[in-house]
PDB file of N, CA and C in Angstrom:
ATOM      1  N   UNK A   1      41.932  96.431 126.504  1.00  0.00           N
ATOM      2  CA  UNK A   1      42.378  96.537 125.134  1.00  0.00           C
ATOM      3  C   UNK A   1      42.018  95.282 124.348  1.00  0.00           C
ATOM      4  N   UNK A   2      42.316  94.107 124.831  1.00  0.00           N
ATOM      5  CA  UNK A   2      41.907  93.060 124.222  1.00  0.00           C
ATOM      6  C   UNK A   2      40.676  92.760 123.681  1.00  0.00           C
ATOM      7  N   UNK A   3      39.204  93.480 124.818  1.00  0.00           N
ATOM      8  CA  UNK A   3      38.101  93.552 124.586  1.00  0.00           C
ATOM      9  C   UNK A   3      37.730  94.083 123.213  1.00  0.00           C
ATOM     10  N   UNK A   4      38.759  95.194 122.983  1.00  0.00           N
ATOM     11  CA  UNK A   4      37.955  96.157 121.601  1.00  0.00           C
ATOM     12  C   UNK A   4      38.703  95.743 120.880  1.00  0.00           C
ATOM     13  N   UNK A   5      39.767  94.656 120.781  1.00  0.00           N
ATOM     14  CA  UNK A   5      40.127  94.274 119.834  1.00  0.00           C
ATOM     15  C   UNK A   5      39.513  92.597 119.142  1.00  0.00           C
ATOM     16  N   UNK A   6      39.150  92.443 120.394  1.00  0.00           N
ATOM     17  CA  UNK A   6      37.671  91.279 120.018  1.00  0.00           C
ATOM     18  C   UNK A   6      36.202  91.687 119.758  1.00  0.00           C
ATOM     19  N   UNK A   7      35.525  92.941 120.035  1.00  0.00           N
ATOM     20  CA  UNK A   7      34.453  93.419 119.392  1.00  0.00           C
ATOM     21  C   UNK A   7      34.019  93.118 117.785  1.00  0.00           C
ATOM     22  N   UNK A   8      35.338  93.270 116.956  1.00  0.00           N
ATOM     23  CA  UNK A   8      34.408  93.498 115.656  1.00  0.00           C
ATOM     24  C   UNK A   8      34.061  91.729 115.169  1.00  0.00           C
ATOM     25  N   UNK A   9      35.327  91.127 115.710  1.00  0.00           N
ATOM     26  CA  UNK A   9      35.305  89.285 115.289  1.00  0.00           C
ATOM     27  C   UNK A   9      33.844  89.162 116.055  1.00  0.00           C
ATOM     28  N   UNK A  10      33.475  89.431 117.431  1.00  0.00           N
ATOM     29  CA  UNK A  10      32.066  88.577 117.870  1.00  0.00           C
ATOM     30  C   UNK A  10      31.313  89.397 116.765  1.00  0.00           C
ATOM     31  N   UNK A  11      31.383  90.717 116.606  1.00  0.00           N
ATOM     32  CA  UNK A  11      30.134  90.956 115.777  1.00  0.00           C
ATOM     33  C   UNK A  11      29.772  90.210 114.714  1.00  0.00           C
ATOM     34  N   UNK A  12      31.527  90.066 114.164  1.00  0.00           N
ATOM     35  CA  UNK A  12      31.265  89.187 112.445  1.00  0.00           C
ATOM     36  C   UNK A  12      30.144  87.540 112.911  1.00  0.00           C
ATOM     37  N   UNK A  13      30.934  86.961 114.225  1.00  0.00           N
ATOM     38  CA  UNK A  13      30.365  85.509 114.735  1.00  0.00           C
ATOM     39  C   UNK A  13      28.933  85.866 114.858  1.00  0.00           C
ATOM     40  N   UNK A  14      27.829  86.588 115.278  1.00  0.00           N
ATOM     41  CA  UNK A  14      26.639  86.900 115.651  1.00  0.00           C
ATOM     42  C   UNK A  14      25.947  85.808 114.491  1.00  0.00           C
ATOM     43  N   UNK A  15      25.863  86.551 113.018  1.00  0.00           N
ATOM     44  CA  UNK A  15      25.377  85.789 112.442  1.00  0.00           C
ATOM     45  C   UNK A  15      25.560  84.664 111.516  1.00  0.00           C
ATOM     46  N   UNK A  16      27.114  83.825 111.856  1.00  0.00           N
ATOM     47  CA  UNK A  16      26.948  82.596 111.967  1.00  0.00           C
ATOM     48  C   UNK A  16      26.414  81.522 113.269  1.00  0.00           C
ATOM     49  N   UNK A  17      26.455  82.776 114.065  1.00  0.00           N
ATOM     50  CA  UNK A  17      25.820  81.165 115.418  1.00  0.00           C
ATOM     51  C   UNK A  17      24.338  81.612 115.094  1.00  0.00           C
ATOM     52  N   UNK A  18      23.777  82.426 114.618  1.00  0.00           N
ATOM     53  CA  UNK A  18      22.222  82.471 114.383  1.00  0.00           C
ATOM     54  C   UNK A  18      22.359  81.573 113.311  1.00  0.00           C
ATOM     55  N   UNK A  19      23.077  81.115 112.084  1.00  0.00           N
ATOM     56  CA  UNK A  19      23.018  80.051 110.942  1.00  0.00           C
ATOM     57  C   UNK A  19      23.517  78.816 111.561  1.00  0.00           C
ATOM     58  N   UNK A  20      24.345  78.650 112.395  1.00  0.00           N
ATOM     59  CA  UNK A  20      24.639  77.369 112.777  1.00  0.00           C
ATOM     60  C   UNK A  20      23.226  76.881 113.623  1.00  0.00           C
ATOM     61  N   UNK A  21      22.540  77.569 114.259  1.00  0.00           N
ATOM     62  CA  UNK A  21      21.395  77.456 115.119  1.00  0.00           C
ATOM     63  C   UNK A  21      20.397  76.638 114.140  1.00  0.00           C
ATOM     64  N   UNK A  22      20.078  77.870 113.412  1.00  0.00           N
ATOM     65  CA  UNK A  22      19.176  77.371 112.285  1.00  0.00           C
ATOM     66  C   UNK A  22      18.810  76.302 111.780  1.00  0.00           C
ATOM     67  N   UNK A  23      20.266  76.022 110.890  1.00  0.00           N
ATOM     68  CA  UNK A  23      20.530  74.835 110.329  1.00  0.00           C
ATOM     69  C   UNK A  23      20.439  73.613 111.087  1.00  0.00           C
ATOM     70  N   UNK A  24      21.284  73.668 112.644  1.00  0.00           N
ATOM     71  CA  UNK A  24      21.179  72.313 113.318  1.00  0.00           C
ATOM     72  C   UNK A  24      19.895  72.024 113.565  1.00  0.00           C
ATOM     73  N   UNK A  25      19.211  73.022 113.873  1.00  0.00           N
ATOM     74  CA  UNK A  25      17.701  73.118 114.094  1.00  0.00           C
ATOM     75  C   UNK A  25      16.657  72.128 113.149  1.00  0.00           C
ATOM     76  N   UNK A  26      16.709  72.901 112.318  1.00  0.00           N
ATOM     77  CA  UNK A  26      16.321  72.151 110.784  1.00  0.00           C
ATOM     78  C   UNK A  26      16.690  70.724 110.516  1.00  0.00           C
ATOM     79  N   UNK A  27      17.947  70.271 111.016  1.00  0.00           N
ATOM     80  CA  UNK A  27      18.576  69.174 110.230  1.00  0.00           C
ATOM     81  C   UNK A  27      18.114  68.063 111.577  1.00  0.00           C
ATOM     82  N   UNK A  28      17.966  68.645 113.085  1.00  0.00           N
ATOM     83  CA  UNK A  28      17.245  67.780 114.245  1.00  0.00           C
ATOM     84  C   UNK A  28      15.839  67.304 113.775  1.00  0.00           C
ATOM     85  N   UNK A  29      15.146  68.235 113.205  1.00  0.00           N
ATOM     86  CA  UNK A  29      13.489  68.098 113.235  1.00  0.00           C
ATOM     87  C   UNK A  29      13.718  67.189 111.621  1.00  0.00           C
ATOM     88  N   UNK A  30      14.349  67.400 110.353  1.00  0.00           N
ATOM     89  CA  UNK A  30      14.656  66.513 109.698  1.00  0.00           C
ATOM     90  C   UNK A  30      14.763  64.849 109.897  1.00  0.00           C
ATOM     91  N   UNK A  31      15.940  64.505 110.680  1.00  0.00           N
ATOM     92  CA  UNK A  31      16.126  63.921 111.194  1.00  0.00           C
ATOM     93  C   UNK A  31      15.592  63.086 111.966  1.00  0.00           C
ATOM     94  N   UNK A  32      14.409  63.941 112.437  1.00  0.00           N
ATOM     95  CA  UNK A  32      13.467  63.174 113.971  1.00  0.00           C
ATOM     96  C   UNK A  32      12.248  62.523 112.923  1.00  0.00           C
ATOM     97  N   UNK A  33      11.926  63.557 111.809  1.00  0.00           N
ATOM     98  CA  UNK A  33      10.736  63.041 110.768  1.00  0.00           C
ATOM     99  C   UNK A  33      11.267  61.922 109.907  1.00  0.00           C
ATOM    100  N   UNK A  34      12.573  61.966 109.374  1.00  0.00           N
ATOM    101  CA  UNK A  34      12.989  60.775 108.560  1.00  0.00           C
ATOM    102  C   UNK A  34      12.901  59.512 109.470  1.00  0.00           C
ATOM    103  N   UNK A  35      13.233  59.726 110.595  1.00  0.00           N
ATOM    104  CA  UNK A  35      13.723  58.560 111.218  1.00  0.00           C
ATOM    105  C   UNK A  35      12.387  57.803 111.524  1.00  0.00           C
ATOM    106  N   UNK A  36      11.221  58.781 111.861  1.00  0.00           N
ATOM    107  CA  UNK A  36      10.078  58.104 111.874  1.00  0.00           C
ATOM    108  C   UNK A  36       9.179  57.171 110.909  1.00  0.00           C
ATOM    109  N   UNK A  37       9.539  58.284 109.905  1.00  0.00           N
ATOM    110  CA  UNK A  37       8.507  57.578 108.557  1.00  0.00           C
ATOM    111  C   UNK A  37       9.663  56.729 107.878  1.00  0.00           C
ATOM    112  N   UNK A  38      11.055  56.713 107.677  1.00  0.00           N
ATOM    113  CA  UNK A  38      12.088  56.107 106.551  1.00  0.00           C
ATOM    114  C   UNK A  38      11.758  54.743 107.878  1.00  0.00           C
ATOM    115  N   UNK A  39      11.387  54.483 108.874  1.00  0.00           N
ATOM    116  CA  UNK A  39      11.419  53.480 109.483  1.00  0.00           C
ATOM    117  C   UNK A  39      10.379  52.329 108.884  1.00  0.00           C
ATOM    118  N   UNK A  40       9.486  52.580 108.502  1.00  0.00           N
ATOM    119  CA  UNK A  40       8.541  51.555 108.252  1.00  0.00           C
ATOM    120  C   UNK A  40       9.220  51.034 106.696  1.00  0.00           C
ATOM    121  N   UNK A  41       9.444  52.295 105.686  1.00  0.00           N
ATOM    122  CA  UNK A  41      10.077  51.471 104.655  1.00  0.00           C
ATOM    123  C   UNK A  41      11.513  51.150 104.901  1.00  0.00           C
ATOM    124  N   UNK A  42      12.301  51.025 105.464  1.00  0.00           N
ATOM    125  CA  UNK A  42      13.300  50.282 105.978  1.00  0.00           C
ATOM    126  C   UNK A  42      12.613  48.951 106.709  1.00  0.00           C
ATOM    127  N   UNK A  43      11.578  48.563 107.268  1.00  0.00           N
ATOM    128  CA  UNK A  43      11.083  47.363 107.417  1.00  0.00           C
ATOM    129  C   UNK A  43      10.822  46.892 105.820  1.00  0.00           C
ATOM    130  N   UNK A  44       9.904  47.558 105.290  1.00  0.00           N
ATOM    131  CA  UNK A  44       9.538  46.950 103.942  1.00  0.00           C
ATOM    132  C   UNK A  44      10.350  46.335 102.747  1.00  0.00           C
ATOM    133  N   UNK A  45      12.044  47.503 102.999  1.00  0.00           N
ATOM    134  CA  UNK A  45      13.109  47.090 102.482  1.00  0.00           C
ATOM    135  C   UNK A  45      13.437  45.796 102.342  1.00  0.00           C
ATOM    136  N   UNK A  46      13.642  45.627 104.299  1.00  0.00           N
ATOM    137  CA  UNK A  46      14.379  44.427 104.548  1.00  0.00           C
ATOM    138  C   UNK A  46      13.382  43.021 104.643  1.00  0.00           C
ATOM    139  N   UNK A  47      12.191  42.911 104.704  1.00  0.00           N
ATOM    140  CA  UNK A  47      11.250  42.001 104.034  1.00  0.00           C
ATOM    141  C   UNK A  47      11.618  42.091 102.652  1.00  0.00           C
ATOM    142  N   UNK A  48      11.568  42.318 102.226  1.00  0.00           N
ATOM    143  CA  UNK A  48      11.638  42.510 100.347  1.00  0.00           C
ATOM    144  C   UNK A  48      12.906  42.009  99.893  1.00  0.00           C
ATOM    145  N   UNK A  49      14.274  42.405 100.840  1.00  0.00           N
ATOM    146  CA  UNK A  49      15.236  41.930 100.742  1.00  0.00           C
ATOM    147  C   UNK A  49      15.566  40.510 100.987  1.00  0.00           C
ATOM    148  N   UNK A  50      14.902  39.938 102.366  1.00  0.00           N
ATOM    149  CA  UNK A  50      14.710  38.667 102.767  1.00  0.00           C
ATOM    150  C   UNK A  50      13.887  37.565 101.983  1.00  0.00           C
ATOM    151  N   UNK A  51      13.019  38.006 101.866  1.00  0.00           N
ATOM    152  CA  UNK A  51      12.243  36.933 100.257  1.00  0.00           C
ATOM    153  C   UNK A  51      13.083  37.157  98.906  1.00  0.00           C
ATOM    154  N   UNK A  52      13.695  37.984  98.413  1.00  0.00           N
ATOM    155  CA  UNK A  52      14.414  37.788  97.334  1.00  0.00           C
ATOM    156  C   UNK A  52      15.803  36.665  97.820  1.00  0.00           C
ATOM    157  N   UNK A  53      16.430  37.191  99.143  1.00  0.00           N
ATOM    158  CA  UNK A  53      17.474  36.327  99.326  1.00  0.00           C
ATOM    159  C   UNK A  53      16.639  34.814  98.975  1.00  0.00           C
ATOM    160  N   UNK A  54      15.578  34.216  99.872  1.00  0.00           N
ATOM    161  CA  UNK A  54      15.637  32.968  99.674  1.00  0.00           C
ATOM    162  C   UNK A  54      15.073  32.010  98.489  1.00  0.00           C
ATOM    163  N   UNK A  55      14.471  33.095  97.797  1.00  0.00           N
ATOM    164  CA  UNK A  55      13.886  32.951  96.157  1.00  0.00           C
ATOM    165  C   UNK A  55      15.313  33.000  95.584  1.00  0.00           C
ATOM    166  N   UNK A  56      16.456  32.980  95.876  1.00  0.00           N
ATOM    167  CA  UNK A  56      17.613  32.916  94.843  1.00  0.00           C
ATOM    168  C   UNK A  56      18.154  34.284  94.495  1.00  0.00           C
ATOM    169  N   UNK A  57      17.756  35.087  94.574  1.00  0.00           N
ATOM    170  CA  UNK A  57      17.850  36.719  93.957  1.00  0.00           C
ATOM    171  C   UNK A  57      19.289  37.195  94.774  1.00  0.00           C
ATOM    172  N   UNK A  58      20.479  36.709  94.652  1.00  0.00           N
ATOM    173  CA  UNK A  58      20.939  37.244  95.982  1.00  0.00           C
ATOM    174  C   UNK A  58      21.069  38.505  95.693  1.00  0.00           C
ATOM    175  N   UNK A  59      21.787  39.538  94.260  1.00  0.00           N
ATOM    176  CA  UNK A  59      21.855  40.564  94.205  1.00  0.00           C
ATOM    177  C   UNK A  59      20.721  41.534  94.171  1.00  0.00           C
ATOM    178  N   UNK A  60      19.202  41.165  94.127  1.00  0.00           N
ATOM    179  CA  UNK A  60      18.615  42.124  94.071  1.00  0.00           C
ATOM    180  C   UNK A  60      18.328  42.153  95.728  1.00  0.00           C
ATOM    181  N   UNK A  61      18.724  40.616  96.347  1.00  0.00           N
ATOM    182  CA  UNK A  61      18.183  40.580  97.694  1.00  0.00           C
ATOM    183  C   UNK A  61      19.184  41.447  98.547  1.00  0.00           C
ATOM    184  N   UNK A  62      20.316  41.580  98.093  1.00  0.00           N
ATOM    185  CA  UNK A  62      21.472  42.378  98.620  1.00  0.00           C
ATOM    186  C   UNK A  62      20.933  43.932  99.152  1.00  0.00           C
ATOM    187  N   UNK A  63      20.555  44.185  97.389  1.00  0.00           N
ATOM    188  CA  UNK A  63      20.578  45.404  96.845  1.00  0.00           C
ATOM    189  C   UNK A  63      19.552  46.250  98.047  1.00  0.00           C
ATOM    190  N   UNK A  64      18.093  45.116  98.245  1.00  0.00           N
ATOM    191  CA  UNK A  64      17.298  46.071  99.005  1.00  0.00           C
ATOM    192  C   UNK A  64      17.680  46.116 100.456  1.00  0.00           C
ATOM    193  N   UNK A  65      18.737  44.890 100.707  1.00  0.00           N
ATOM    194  CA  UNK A  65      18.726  44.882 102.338  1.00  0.00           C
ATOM    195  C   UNK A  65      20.051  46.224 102.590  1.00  0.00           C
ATOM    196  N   UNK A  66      20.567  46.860 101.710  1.00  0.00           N
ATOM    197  CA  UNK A  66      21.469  47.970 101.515  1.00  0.00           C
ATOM    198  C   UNK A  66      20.734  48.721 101.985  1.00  0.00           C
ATOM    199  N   UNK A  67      20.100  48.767 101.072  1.00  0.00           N
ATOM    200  CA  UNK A  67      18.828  50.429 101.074  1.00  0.00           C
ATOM    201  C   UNK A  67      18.044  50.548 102.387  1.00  0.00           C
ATOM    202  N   UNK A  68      17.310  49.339 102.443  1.00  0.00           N
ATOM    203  CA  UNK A  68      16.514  48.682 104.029  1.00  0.00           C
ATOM    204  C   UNK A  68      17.699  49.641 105.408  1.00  0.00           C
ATOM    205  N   UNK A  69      19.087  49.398 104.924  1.00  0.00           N
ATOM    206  CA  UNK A  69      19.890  49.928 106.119  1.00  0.00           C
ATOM    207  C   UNK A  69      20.135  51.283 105.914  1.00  0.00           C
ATOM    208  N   UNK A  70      20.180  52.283 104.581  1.00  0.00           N
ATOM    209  CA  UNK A  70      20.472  53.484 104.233  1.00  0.00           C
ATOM    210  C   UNK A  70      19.594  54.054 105.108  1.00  0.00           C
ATOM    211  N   UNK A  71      18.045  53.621 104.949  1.00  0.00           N
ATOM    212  CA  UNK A  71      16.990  54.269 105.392  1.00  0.00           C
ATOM    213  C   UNK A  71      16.803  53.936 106.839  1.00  0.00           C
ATOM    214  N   UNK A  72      17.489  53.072 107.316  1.00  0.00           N
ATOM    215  CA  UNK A  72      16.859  52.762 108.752  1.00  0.00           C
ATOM    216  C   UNK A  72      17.238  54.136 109.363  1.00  0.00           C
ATOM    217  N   UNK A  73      16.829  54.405 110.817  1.00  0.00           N
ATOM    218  CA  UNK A  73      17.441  54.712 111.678  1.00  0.00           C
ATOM    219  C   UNK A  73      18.612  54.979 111.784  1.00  0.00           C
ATOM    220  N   UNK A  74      19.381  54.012 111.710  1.00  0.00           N
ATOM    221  CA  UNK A  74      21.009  53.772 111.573  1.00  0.00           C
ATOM    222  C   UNK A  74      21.940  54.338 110.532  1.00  0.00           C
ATOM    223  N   UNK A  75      21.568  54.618 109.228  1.00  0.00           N
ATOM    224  CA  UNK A  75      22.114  55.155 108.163  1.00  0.00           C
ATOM    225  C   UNK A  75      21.795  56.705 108.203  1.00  0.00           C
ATOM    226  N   UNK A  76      21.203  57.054 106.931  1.00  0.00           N
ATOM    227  CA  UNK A  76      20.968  58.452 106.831  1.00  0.00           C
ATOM    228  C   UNK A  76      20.743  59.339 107.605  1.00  0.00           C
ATOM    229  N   UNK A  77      19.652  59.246 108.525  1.00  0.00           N
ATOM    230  CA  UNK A  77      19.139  59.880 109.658  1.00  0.00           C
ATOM    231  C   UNK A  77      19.880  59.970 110.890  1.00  0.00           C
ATOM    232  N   UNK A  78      20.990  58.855 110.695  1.00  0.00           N
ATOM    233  CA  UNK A  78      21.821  58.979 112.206  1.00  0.00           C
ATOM    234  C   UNK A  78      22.917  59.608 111.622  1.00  0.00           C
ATOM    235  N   UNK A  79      23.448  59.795 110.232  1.00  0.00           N
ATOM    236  CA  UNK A  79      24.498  60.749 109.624  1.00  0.00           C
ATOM    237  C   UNK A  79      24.028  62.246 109.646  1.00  0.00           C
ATOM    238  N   UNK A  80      23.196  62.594 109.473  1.00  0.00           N
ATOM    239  CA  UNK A  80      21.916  63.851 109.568  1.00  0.00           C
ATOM    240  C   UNK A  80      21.963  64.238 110.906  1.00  0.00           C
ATOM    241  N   UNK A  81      21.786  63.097 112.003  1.00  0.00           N
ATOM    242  CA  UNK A  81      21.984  63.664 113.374  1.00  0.00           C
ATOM    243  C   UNK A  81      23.522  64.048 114.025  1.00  0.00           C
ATOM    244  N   UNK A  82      24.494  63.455 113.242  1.00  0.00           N
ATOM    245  CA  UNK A  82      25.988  63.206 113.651  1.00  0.00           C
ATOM    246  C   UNK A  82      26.137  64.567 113.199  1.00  0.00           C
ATOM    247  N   UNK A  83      25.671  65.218 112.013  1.00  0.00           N
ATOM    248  CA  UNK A  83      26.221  66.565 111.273  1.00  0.00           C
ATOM    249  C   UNK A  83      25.266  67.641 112.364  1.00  0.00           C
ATOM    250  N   UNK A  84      23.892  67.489 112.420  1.00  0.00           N
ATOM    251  CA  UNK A  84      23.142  68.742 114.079  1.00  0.00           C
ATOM    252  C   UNK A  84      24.159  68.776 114.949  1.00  0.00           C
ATOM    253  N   UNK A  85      24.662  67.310 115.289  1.00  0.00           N
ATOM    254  CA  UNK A  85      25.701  68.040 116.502  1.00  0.00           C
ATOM    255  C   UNK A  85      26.419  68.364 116.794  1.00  0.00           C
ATOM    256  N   UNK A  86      27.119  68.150 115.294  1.00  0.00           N
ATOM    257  CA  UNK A  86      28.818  69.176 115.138  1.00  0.00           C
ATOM    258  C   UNK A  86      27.917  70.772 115.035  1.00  0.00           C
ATOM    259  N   UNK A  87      27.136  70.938 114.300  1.00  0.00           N
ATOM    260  CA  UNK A  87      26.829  72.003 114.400  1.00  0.00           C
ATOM    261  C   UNK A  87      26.531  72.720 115.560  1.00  0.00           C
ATOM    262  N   UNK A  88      25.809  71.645 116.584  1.00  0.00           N
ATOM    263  CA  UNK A  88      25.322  72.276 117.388  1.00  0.00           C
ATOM    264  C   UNK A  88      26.651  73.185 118.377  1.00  0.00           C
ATOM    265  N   UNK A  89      27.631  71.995 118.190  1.00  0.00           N
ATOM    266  CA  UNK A  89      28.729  71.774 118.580  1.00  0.00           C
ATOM    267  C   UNK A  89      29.524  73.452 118.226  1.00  0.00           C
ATOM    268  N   UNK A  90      29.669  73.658 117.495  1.00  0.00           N
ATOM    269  CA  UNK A  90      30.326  74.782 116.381  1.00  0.00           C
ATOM    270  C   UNK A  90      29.553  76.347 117.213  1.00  0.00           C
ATOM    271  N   UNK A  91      28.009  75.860 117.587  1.00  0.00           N
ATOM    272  CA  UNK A  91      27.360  76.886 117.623  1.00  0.00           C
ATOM    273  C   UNK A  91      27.429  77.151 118.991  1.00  0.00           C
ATOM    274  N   UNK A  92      27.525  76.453 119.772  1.00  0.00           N
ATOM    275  CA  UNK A  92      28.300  76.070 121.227  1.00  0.00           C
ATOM    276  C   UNK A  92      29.332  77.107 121.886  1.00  0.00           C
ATOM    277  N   UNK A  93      30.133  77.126 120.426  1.00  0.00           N
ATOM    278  CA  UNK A  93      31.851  77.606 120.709  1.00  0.00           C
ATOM    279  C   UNK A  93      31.574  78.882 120.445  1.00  0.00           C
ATOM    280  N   UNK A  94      30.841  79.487 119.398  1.00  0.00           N
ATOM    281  CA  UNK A  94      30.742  81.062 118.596  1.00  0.00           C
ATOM    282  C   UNK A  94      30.281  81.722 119.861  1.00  0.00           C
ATOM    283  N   UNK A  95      29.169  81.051 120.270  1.00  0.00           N
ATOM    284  CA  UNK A  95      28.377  81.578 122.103  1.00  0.00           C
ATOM    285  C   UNK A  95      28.926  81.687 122.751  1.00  0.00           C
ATOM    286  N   UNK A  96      29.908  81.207 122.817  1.00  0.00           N
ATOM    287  CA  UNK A  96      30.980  80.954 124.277  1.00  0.00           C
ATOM    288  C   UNK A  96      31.818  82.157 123.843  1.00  0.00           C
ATOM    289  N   UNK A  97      32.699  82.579 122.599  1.00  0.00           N
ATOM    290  CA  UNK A  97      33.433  83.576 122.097  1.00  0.00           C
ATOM    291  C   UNK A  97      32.706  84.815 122.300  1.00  0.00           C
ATOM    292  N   UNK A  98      31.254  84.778 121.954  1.00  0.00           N
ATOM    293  CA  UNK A  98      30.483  86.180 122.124  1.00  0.00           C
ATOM    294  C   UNK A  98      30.445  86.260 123.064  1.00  0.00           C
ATOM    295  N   UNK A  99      29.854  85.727 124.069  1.00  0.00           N
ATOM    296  CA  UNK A  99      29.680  85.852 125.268  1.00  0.00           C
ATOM    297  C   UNK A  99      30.911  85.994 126.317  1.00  0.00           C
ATOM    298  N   UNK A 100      32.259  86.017 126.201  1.00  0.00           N
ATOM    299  CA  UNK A 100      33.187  85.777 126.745  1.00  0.00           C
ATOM    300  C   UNK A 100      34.074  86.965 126.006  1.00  0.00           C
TER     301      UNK A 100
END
């Protein structure tokens, strides 16, 4: 009894774990391309940032060594990867409900 009273919920789940898939999907290969290319201008940042610091500039020198970190690795792209794996995470659980 329990079974057919869980049938119609997995059906509704089907096509959010095909969108949670998707999306984490998308937001990994995102992620893997930002992190590659936002890497070199996150070097360029933080050079740019470092000669303004010692030319006196501290706020513009601030400003780029901010950005230098938005773009590294460490910022955007590792927030981008933190959100794939809740998803992946999410998409994990819907599988486990269908399948179970």
């Amino acid at each position: 009894m329990k079974t057919l009273f869980k049938l119609p919920f997995k059906a509704l789940a089907v096509p959010f774990a095909l969108a949670f898939f998707l999306v984490s999907l998308a937001m990994r290969f995102l992620a893997w391309v930002s992190g590659r290319v936002l890497a070199l201008a996150s070097l360029l940042f933080a050079v740019g940032g470092a000669i303004l610091l010692f030319q006196g500039e501290a706020y513009s020198g601030v400003g780029l060594l901010v950005m230098g970190f938005l773009v590294s690795p460490f910022g955007i792209p590792a927030f981008a990867e933190a959100v794939a794996d809740f998803l992946h995470g999410l998409n994990s659980s819907l599988m486990g409900f269908i399948a179970g």
